[in-house]
N, C-alpha and C. Protein backbone atom coordinates (compact mmCIF):
# COMPACT_ATOMS: atom_id res chain seq x y z
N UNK A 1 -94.53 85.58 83.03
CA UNK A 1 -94.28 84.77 84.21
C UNK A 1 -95.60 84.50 84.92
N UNK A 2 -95.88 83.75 85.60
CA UNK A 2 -97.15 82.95 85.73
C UNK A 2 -97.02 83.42 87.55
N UNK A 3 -98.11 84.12 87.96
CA UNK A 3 -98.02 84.15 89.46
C UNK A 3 -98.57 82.66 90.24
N UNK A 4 -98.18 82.88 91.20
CA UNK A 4 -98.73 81.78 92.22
C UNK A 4 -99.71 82.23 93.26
N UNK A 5 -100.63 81.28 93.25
CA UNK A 5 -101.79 81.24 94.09
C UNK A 5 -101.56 81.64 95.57
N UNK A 6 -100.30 81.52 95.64
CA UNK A 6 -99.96 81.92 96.71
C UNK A 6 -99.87 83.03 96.96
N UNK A 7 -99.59 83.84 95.81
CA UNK A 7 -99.01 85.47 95.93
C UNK A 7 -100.34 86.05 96.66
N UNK A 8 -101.65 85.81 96.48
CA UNK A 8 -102.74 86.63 97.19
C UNK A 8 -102.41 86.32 98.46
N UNK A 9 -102.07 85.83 99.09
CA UNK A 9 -102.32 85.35 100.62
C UNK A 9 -100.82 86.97 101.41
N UNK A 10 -99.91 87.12 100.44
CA UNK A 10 -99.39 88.06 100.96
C UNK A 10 -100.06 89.56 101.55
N UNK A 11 -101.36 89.94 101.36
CA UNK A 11 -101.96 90.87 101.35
C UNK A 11 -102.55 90.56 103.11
N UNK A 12 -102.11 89.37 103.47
CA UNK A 12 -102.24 89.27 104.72
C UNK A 12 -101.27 89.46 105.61
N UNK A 13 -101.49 90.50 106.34
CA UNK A 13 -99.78 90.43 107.53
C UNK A 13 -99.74 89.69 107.81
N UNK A 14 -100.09 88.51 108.64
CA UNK A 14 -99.63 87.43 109.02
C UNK A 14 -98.73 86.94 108.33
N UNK A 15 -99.27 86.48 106.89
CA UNK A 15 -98.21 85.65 105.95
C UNK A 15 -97.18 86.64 105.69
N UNK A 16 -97.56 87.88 105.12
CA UNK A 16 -96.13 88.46 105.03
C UNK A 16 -95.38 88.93 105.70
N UNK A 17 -95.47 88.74 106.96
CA UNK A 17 -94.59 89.06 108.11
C UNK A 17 -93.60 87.79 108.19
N UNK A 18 -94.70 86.99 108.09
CA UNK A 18 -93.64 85.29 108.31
C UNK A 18 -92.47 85.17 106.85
N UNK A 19 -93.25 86.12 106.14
CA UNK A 19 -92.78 85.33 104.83
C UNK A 19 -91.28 86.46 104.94
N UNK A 20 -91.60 87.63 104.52
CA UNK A 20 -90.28 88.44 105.07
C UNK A 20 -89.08 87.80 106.04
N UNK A 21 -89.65 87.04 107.41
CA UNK A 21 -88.86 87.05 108.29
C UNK A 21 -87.88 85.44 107.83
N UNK A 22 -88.68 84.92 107.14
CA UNK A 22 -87.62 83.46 106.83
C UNK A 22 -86.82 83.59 105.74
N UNK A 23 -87.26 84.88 104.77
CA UNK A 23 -86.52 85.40 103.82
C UNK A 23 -85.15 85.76 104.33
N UNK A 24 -84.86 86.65 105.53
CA UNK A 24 -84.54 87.60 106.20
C UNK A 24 -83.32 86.02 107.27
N UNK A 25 -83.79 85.13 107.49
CA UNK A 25 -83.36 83.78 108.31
C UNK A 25 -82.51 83.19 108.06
N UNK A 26 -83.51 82.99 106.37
CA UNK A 26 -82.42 81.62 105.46
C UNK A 26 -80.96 82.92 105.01
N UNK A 27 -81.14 83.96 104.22
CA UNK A 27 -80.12 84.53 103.74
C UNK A 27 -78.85 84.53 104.66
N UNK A 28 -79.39 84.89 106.43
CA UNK A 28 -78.52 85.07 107.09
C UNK A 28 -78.00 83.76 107.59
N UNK A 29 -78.63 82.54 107.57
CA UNK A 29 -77.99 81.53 107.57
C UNK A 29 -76.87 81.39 106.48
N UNK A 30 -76.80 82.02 105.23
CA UNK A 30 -75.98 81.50 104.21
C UNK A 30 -74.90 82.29 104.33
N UNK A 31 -74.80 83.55 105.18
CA UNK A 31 -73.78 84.61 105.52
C UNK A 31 -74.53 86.08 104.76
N UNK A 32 -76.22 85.98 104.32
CA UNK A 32 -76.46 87.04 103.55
C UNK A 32 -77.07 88.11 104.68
N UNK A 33 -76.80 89.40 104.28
CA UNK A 33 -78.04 90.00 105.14
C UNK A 33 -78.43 91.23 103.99
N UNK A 34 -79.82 90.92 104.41
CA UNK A 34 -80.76 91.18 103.45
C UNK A 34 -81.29 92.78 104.46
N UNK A 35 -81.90 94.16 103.41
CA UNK A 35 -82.53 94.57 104.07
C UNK A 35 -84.27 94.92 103.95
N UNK A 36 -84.79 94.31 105.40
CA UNK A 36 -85.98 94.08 105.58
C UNK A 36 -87.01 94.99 104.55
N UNK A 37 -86.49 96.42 104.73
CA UNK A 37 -87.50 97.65 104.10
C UNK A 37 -87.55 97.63 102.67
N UNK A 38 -86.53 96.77 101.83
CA UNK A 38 -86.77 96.25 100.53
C UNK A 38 -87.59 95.09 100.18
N UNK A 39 -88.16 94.40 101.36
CA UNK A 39 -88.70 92.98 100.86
C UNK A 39 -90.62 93.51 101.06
N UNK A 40 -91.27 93.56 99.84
CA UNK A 40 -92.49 94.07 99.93
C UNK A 40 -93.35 92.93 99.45
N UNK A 41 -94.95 93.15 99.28
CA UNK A 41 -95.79 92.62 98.95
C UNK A 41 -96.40 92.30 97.27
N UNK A 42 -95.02 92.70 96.98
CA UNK A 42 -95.31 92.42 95.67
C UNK A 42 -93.57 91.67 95.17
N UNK A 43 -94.06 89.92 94.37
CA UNK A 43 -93.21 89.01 94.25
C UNK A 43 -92.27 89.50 93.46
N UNK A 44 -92.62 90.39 91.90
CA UNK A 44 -92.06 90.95 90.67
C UNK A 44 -90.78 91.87 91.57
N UNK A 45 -91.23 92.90 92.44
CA UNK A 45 -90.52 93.51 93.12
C UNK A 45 -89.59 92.71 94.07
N UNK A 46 -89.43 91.78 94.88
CA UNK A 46 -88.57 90.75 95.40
C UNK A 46 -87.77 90.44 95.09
N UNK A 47 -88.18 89.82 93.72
CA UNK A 47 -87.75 89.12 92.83
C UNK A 47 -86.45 90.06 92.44
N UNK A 48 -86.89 91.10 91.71
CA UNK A 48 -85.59 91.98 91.13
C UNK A 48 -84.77 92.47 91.94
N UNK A 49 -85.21 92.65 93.23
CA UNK A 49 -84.13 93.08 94.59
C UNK A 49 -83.38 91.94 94.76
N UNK A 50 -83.55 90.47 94.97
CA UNK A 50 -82.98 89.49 95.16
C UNK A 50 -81.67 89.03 94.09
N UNK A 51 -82.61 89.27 92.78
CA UNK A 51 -81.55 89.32 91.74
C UNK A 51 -80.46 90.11 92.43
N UNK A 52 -80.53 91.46 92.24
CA UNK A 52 -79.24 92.49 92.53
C UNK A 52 -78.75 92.06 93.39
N UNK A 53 -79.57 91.22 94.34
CA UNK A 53 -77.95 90.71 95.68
C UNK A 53 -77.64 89.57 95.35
N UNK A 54 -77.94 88.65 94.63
CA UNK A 54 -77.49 87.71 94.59
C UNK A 54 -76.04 87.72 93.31
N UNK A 55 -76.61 89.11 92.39
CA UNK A 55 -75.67 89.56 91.62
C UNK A 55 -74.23 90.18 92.43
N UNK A 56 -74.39 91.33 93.14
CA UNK A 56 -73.41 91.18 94.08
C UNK A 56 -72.68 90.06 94.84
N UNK A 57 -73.32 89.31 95.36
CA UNK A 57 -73.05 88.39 96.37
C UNK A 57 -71.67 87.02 95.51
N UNK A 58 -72.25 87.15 94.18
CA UNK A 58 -71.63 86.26 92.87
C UNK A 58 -70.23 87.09 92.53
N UNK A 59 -70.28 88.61 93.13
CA UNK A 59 -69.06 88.89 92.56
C UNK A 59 -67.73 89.15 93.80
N UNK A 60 -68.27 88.60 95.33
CA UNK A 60 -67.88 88.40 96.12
C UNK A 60 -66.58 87.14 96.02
N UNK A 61 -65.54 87.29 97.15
CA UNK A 61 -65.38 85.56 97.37
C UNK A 61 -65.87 84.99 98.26
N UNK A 62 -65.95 83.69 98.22
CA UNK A 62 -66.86 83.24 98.68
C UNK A 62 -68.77 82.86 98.10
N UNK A 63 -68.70 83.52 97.43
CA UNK A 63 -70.30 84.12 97.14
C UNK A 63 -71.19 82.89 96.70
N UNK A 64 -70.33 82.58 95.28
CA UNK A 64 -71.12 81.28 95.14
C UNK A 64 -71.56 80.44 96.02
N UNK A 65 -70.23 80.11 96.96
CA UNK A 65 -70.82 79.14 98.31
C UNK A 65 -72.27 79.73 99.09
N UNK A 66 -72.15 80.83 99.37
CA UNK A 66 -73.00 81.48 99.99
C UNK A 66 -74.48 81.48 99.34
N UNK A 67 -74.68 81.59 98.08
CA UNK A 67 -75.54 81.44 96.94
C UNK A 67 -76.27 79.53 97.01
N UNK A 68 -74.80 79.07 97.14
CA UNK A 68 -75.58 77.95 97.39
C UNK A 68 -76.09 77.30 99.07
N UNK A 69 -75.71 77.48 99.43
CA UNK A 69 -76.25 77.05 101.20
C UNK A 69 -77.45 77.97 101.29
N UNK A 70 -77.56 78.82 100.50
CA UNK A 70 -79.38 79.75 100.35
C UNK A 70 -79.96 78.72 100.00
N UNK A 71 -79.69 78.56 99.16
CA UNK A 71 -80.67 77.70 97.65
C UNK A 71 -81.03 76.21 98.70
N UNK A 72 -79.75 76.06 99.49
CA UNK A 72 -80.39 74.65 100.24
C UNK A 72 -80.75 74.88 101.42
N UNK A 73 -80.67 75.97 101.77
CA UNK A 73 -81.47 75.92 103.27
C UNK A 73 -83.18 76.34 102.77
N UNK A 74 -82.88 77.17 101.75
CA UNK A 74 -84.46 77.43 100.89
C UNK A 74 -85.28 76.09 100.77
N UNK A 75 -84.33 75.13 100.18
CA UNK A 75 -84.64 73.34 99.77
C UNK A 75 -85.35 73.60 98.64
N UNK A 76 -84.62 74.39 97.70
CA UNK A 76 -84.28 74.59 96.19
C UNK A 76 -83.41 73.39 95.55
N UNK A 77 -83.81 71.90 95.05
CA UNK A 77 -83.21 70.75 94.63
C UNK A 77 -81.89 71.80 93.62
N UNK A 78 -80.43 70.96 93.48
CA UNK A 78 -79.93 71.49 92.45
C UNK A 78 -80.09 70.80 91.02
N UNK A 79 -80.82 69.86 90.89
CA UNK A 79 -81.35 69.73 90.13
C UNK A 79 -82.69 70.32 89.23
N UNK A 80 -82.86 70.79 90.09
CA UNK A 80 -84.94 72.03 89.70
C UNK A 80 -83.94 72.95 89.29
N UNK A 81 -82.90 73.30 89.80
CA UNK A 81 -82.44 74.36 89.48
C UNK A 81 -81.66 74.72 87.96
N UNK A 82 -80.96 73.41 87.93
CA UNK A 82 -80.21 73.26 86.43
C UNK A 82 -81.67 73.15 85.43
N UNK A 83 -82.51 72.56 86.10
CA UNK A 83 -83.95 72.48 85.15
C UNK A 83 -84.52 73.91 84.55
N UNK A 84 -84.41 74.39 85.48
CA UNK A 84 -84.91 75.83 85.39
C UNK A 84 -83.50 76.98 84.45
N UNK A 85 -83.02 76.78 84.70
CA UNK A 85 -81.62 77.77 84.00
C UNK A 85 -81.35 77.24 82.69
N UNK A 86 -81.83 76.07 82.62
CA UNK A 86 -82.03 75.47 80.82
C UNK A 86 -83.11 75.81 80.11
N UNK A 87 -83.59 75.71 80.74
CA UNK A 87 -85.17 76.09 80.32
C UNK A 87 -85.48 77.51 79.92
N UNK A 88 -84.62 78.48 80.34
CA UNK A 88 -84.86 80.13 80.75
C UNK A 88 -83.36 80.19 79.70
N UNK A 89 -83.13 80.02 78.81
CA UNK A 89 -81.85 80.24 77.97
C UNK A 89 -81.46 81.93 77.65
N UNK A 90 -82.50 82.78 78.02
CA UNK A 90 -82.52 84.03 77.77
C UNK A 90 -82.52 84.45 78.72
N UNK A 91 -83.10 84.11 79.53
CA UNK A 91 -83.13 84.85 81.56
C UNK A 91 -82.13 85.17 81.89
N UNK A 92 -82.12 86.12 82.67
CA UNK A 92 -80.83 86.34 83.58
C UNK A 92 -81.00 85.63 84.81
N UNK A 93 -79.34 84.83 85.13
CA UNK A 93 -79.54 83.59 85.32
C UNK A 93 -79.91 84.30 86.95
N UNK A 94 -79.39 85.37 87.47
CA UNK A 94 -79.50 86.25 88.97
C UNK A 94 -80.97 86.06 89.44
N UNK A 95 -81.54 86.35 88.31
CA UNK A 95 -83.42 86.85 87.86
C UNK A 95 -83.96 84.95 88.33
N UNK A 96 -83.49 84.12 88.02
CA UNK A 96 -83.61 82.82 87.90
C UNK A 96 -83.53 82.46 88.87
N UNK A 97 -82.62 82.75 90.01
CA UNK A 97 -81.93 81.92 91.41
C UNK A 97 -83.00 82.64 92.06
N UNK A 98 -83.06 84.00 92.14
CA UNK A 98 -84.35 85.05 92.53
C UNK A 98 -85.77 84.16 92.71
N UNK A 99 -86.03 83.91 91.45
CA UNK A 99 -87.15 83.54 91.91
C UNK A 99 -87.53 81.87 92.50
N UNK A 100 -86.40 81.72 92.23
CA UNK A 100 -86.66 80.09 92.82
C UNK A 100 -86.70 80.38 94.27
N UNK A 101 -85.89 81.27 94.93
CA UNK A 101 -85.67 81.01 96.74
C UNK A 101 -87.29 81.63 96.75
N UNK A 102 -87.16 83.16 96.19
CA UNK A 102 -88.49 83.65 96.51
C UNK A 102 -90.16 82.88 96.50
N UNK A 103 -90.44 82.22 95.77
CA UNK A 103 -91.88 81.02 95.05
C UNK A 103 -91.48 80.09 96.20
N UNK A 104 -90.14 79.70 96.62
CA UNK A 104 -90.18 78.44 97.51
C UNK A 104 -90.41 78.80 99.14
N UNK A 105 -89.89 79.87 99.02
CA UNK A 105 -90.18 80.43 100.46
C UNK A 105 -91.82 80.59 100.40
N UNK A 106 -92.00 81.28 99.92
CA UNK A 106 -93.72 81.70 99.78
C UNK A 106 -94.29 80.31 99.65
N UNK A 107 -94.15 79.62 99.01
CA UNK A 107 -94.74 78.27 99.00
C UNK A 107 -94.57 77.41 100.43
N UNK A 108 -93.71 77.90 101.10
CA UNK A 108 -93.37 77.15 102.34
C UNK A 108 -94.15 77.68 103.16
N UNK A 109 -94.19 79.10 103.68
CA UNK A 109 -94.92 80.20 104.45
C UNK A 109 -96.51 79.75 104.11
N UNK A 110 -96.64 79.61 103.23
CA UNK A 110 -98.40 79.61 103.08
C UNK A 110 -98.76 78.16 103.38
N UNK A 111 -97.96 77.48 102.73
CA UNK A 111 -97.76 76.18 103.71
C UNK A 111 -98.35 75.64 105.06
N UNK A 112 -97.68 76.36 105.33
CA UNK A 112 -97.81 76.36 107.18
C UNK A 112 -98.64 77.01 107.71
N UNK A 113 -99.19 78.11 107.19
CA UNK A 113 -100.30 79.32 107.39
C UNK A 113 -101.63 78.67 107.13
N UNK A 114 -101.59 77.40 106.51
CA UNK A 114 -103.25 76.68 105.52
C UNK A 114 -103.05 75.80 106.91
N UNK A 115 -102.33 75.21 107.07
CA UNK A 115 -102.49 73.91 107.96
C UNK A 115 -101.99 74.22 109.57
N UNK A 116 -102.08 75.27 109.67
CA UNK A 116 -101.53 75.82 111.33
C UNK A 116 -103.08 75.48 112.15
């Protein structure tokens, strides 16, 4: 898996405070709540925590819905997304949704952190 240029900028509190807290925003916008002391400075680690809730969250009712109003308050296209879950024919698809909110959030956060 290919990191993003972005991932260094987490070693800054600033960004990863912001970046945690919209993590922590969008979920609870979708009905998720996430807990804070699991979301660290390392993406690989995120990533696999996010999986497991989003794995739970799928075996909920409701969940899918909830899974998806993430993915769009993230502004995860559902199209990038079917792109990506074809593409990954072996992935676990949990591992997949994972890292799309996670790379887009971070991509958003640093975003705003370059041009503030």
């Amino acid at each position: 898996m290919s990191i993003l240029p972005e991932e260094k900028y987490l070693s800054q509190e600033e960004v990863f405070t912001a970046f945690k807290n919209q993590l922590i925003k969008d979920a609870n916008t979708g009905g998720i709540t996430l807990n804070e002391q699991f979301i660290t400075k390392n993406l690989q680690s995120n990533i696999r925590y996010f999986a497991d809730i989003i794995k739970c969250i799928s075996d909920t009712a409701n969940g899918f819905e909830k899974i998806q109003r993430w993915l769009y308050r993230v502004d995860v296209p559902e199209s990038f997304l079917k792109q990506k879950l074809q593409q990954s024919n072996n992935t676990d698809y949990y591992h997949t949704i994972a890292e799309l909110i996670i790379k887009r959030t971070l991509q958003k956060i640093v975003t705003r952190y370059l041009y503030k």
